[in-house]
PDB file of N, CA and C in Angstrom:
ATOM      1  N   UNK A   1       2.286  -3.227  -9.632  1.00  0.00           N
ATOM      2  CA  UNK A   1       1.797  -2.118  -8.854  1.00  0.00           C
ATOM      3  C   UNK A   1       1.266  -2.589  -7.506  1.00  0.00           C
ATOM      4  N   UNK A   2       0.350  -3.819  -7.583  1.00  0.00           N
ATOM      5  CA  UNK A   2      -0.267  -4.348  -6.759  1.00  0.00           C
ATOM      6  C   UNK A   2       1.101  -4.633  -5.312  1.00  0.00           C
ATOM      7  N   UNK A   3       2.028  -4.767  -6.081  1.00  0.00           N
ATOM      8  CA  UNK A   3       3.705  -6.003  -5.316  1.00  0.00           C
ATOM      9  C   UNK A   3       3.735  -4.248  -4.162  1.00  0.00           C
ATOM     10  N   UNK A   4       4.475  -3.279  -4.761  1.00  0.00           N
ATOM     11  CA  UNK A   4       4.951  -2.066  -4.575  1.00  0.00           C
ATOM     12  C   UNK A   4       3.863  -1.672  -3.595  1.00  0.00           C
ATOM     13  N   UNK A   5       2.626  -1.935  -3.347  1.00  0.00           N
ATOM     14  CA  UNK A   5       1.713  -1.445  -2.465  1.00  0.00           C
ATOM     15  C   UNK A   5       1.445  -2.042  -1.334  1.00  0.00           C
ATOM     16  N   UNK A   6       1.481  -3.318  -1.706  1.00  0.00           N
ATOM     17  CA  UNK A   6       1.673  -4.282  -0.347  1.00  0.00           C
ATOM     18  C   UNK A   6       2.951  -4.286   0.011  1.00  0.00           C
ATOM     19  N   UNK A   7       4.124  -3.668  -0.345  1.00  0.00           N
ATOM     20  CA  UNK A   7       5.849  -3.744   0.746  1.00  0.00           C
ATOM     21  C   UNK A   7       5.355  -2.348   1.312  1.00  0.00           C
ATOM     22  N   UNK A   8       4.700  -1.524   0.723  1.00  0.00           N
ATOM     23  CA  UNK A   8       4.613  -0.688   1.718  1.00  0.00           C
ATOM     24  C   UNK A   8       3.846  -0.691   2.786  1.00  0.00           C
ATOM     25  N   UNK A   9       2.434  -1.278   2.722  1.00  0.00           N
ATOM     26  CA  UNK A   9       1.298  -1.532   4.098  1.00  0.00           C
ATOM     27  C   UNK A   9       2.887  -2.827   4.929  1.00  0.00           C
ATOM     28  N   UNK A  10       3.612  -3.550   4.221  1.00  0.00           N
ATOM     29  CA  UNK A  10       4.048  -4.422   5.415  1.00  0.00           C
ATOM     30  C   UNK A  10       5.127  -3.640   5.797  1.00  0.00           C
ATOM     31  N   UNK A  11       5.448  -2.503   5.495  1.00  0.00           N
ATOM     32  CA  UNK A  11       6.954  -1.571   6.012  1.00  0.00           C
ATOM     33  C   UNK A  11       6.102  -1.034   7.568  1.00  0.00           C
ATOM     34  N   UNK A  12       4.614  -0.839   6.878  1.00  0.00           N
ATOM     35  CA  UNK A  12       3.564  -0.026   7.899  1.00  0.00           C
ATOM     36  C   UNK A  12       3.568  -1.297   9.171  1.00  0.00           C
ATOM     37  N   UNK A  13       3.306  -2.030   8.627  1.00  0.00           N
ATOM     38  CA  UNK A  13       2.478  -3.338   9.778  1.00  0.00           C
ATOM     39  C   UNK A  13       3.836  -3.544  10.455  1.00  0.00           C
ATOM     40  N   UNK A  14       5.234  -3.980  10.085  1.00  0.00           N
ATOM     41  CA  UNK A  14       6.334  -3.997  10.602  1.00  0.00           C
ATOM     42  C   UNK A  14       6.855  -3.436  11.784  1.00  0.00           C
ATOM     43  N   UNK A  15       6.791  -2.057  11.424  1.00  0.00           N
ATOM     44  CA  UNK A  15       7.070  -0.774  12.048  1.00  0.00           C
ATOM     45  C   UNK A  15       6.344  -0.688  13.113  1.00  0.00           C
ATOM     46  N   UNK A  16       4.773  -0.732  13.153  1.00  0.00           N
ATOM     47  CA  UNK A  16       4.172  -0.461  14.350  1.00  0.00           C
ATOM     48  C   UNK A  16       4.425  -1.749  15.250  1.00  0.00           C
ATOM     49  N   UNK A  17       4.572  -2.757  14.225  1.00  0.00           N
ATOM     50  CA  UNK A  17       4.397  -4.131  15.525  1.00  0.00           C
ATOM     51  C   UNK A  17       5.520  -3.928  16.546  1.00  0.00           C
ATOM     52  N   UNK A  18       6.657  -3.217  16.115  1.00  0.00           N
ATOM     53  CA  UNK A  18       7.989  -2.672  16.992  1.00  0.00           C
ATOM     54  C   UNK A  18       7.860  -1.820  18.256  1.00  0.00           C
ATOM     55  N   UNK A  19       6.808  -0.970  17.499  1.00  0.00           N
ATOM     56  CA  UNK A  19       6.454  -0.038  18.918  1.00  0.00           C
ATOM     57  C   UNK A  19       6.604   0.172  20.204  1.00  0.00           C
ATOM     58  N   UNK A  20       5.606  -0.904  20.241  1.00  0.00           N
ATOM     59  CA  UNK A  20       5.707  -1.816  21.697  1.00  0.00           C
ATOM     60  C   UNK A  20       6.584  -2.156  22.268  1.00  0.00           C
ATOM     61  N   UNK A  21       7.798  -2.670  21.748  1.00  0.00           N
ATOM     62  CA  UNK A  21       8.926  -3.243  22.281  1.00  0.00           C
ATOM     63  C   UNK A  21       9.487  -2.520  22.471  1.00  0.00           C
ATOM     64  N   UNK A  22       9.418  -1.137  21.511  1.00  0.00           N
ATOM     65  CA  UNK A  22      10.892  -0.003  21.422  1.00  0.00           C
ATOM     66  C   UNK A  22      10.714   0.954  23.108  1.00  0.00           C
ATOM     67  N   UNK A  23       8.737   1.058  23.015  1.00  0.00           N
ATOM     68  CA  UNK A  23       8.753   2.334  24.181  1.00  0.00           C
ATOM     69  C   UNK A  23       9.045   1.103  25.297  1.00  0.00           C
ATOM     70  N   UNK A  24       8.758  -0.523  25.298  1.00  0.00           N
ATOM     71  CA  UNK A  24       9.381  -0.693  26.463  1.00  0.00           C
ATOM     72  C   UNK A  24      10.582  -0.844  27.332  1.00  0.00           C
ATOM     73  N   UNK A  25      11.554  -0.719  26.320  1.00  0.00           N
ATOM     74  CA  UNK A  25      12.711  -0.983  26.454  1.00  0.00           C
ATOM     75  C   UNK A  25      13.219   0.607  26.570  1.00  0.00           C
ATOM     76  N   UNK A  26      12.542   1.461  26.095  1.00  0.00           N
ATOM     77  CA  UNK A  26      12.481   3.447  26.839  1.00  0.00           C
ATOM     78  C   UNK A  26      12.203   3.267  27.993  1.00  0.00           C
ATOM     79  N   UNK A  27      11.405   2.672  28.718  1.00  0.00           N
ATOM     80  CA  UNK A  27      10.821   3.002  29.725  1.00  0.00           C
ATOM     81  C   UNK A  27      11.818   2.297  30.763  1.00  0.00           C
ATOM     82  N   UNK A  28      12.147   1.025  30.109  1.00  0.00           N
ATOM     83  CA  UNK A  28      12.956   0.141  31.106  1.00  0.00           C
ATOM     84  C   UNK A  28      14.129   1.260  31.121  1.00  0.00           C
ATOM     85  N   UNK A  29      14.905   1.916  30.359  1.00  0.00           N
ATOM     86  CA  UNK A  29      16.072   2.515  30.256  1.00  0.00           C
ATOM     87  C   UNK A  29      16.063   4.075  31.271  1.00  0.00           C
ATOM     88  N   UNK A  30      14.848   4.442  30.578  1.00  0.00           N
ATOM     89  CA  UNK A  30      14.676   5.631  31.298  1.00  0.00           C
ATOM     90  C   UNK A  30      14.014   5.236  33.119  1.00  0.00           C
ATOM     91  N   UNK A  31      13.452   4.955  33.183  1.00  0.00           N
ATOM     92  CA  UNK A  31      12.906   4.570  34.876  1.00  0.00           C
ATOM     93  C   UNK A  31      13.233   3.420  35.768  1.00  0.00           C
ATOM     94  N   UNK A  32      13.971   2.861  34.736  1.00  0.00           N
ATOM     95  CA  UNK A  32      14.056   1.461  35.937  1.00  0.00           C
ATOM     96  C   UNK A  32      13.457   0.572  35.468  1.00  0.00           C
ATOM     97  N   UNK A  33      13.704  -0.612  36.300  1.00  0.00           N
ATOM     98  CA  UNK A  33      12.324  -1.641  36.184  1.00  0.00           C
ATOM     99  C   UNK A  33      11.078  -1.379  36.797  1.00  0.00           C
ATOM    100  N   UNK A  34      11.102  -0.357  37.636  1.00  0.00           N
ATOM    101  CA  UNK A  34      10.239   0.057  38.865  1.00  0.00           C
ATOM    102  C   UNK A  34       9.321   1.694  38.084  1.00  0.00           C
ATOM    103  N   UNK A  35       8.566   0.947  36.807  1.00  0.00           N
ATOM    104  CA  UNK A  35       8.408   2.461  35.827  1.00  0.00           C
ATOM    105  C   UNK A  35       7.587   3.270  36.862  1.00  0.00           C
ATOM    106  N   UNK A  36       6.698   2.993  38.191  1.00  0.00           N
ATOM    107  CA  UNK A  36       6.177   4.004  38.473  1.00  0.00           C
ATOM    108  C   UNK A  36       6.773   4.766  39.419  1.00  0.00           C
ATOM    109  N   UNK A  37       8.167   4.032  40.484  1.00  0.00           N
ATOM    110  CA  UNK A  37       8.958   5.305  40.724  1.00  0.00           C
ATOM    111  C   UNK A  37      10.114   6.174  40.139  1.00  0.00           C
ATOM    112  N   UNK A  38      10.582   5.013  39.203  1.00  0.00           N
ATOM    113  CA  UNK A  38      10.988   6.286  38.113  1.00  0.00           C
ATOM    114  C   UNK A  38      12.541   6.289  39.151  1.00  0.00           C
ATOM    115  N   UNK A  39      13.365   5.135  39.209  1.00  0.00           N
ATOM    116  CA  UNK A  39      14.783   5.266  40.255  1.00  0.00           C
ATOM    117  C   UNK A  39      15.604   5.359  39.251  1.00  0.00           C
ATOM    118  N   UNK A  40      15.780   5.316  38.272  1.00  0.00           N
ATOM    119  CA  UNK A  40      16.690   4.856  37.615  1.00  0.00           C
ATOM    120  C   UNK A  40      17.752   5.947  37.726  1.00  0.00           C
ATOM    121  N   UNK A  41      18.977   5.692  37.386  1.00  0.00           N
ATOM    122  CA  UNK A  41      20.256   6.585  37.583  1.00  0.00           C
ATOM    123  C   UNK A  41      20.101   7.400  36.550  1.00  0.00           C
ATOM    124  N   UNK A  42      19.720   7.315  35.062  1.00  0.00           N
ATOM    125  CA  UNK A  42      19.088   8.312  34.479  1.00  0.00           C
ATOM    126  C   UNK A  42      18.308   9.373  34.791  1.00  0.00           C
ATOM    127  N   UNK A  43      17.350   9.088  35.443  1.00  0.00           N
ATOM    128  CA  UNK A  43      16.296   9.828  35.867  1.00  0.00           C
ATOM    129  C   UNK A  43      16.906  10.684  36.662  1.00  0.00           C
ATOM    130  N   UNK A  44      17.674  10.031  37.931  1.00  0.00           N
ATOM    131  CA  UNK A  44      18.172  10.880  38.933  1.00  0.00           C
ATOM    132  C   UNK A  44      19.280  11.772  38.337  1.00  0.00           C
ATOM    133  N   UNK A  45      20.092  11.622  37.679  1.00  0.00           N
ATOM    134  CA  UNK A  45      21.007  12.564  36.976  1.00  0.00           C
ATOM    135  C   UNK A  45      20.273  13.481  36.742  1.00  0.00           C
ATOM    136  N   UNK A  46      19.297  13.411  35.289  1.00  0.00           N
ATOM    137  CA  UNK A  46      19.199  14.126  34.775  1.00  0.00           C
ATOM    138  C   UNK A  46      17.826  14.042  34.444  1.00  0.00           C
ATOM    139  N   UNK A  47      16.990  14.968  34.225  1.00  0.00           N
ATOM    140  CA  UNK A  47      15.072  14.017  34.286  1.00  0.00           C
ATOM    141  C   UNK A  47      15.159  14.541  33.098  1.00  0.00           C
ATOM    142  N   UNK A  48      15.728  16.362  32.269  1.00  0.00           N
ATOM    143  CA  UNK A  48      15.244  16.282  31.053  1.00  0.00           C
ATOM    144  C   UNK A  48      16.119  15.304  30.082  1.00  0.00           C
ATOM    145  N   UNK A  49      16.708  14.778  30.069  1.00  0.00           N
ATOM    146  CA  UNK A  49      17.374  13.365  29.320  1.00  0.00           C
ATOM    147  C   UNK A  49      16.325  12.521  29.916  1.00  0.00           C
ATOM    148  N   UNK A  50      15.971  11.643  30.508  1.00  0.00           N
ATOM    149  CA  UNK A  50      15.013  10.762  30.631  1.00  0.00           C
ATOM    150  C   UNK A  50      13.534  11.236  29.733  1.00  0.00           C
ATOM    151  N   UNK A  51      13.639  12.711  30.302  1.00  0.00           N
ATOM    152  CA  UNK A  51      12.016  13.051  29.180  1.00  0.00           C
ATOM    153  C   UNK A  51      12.356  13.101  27.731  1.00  0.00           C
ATOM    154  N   UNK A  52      13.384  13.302  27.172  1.00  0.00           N
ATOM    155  CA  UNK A  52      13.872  13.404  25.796  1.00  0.00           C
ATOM    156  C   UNK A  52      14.125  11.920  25.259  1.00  0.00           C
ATOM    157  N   UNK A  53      14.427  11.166  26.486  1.00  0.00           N
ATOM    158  CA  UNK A  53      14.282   9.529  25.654  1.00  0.00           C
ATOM    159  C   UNK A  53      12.636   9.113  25.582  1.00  0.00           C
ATOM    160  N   UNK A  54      12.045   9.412  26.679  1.00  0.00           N
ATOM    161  CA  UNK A  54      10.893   9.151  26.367  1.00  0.00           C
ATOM    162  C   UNK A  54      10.138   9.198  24.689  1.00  0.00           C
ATOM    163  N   UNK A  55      10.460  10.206  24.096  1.00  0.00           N
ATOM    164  CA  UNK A  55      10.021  10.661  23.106  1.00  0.00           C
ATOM    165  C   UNK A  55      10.652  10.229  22.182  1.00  0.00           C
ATOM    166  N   UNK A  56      11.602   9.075  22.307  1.00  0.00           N
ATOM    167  CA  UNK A  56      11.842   8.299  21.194  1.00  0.00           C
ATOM    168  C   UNK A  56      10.765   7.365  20.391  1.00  0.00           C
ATOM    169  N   UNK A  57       9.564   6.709  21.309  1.00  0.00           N
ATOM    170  CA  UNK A  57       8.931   5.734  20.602  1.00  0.00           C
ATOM    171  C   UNK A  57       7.980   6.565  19.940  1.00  0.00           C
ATOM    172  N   UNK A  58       7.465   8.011  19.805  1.00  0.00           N
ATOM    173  CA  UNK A  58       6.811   8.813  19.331  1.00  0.00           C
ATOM    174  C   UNK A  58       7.482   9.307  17.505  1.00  0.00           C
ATOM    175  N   UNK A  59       8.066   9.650  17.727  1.00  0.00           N
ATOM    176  CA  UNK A  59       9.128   9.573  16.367  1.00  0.00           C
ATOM    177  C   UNK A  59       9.879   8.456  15.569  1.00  0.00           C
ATOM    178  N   UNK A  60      10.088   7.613  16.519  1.00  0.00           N
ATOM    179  CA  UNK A  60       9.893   6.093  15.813  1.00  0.00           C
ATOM    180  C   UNK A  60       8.439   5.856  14.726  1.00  0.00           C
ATOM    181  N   UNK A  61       7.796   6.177  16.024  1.00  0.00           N
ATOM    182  CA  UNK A  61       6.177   5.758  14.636  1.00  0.00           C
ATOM    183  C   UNK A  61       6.007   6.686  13.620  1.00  0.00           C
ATOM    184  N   UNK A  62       6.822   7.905  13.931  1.00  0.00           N
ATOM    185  CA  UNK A  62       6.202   8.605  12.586  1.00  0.00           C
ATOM    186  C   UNK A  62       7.225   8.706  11.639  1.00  0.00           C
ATOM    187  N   UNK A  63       8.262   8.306  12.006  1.00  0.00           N
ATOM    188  CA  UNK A  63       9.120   7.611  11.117  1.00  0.00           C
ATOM    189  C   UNK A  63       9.249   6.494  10.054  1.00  0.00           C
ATOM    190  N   UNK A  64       8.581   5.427  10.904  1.00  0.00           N
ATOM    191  CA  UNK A  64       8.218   4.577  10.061  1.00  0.00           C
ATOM    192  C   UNK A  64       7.212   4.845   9.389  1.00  0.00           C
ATOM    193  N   UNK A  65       5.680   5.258   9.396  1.00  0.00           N
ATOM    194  CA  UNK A  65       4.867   5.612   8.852  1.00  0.00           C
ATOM    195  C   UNK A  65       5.260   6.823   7.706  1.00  0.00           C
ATOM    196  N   UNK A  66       6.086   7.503   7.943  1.00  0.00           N
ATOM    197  CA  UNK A  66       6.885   8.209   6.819  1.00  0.00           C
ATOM    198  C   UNK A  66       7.576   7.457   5.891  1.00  0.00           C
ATOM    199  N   UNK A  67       7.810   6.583   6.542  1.00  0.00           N
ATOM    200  CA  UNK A  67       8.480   5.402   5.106  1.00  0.00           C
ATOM    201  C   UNK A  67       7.962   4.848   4.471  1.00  0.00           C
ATOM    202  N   UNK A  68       6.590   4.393   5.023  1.00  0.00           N
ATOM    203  CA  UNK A  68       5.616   3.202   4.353  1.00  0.00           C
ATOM    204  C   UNK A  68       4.983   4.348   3.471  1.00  0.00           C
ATOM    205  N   UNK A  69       4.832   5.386   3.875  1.00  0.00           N
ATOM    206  CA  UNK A  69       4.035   6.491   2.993  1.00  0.00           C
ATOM    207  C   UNK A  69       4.765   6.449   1.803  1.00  0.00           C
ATOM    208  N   UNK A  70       5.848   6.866   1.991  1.00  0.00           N
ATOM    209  CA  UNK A  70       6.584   7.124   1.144  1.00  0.00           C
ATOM    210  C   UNK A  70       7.075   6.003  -0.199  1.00  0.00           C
ATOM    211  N   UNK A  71       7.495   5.223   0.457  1.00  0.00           N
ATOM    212  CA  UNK A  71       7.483   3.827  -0.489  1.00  0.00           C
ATOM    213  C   UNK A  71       6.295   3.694  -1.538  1.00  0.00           C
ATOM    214  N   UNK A  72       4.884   3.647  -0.792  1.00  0.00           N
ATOM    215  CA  UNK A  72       3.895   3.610  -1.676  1.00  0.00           C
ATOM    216  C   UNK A  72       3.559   4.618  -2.600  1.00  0.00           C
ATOM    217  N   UNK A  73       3.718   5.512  -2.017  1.00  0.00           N
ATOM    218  CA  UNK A  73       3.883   7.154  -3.118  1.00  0.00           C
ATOM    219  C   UNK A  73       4.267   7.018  -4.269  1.00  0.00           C
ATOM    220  N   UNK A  74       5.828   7.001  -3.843  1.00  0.00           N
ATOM    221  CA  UNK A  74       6.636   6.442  -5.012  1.00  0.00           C
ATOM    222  C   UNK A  74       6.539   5.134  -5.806  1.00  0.00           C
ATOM    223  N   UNK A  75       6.583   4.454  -5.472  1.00  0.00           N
ATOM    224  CA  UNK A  75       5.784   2.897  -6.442  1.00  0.00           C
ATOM    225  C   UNK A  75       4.748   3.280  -7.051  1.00  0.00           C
ATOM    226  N   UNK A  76       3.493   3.848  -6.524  1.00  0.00           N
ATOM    227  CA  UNK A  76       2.493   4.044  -7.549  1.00  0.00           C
ATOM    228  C   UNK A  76       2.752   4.804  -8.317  1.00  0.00           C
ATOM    229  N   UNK A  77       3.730   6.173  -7.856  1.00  0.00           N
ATOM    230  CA  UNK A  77       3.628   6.891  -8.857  1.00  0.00           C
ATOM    231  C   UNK A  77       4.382   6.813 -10.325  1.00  0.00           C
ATOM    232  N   UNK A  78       5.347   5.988  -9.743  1.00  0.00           N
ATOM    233  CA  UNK A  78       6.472   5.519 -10.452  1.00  0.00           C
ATOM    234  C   UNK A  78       5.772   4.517 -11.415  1.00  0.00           C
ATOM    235  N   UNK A  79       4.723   3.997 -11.352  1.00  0.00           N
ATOM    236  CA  UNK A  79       4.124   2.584 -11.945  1.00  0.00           C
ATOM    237  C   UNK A  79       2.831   3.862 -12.727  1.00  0.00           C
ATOM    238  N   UNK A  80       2.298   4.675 -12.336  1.00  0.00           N
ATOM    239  CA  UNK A  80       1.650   5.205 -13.152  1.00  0.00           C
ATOM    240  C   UNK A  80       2.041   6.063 -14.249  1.00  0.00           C
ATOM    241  N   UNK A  81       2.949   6.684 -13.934  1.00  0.00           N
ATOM    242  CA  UNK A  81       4.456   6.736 -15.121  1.00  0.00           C
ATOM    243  C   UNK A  81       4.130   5.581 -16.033  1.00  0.00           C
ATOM    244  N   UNK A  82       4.560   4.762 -15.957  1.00  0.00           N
ATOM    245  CA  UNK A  82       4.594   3.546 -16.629  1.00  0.00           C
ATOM    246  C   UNK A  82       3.115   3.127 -17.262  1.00  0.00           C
ATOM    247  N   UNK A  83       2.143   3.440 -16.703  1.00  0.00           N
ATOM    248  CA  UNK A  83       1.060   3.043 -17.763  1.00  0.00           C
ATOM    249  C   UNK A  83       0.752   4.082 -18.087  1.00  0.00           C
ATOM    250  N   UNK A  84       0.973   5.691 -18.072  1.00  0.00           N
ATOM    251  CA  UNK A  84       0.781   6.655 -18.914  1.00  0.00           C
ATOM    252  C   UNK A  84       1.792   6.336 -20.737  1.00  0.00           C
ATOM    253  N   UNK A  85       2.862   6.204 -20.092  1.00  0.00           N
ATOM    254  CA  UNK A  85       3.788   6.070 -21.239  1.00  0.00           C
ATOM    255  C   UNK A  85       3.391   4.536 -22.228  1.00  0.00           C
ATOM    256  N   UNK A  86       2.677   3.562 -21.835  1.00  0.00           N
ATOM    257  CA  UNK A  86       2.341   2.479 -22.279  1.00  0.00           C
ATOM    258  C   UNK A  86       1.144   3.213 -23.222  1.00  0.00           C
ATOM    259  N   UNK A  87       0.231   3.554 -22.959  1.00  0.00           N
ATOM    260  CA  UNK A  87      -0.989   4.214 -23.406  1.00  0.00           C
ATOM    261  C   UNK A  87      -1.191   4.895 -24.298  1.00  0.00           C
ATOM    262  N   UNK A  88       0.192   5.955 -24.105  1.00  0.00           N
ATOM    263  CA  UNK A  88       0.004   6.859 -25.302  1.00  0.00           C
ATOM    264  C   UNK A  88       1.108   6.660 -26.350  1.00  0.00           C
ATOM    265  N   UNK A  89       1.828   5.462 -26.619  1.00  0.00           N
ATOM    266  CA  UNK A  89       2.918   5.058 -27.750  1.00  0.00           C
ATOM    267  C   UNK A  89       1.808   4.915 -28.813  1.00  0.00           C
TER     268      UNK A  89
END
């Protein structure tokens, strides 16, 4: 039970340590290298596509945090299954 609870805090710790890298490599994509004027040929095309990538590293995190949730959910619950049915044979 203990195993199943810690893959999920490291699905958690994983996920966020990505973050960082994911919105910078948004930002590089969407604005340029130059993030505070914002030249990039993206931008100039089209700004609501640049604002809609933006909002990738936002759903990234709650994505992953939906997984780590989830993983642990299921493991415990799945493992408390298992010592209900141990208990009452």
């Amino acid at each position: 039970m203990i195993a199943n609870l810690i893959g999920g805090f490291v699905s958690i710790l994983l996920g966020t340590s990505l973050i960082g890298p994911v919105s910078t490599e948004v930002n590089t994509v969407a604005c340029g290298s130059n993030a505070s004027n914002c030249d990039s040929a993206l931008y100039n095309v089209t700004s609501w596509g640049a604002t809609v990538l933006k909002l990738v590293p936002g759903f990234f995190a709650l994505s992953v945090l939906g997984i780590g949730i989830a993983v642990t959910l299921h493991k415990s619950k799945t493992s408390r299954n298992c010592l209900n049915m141990q208990f009452f044979k």
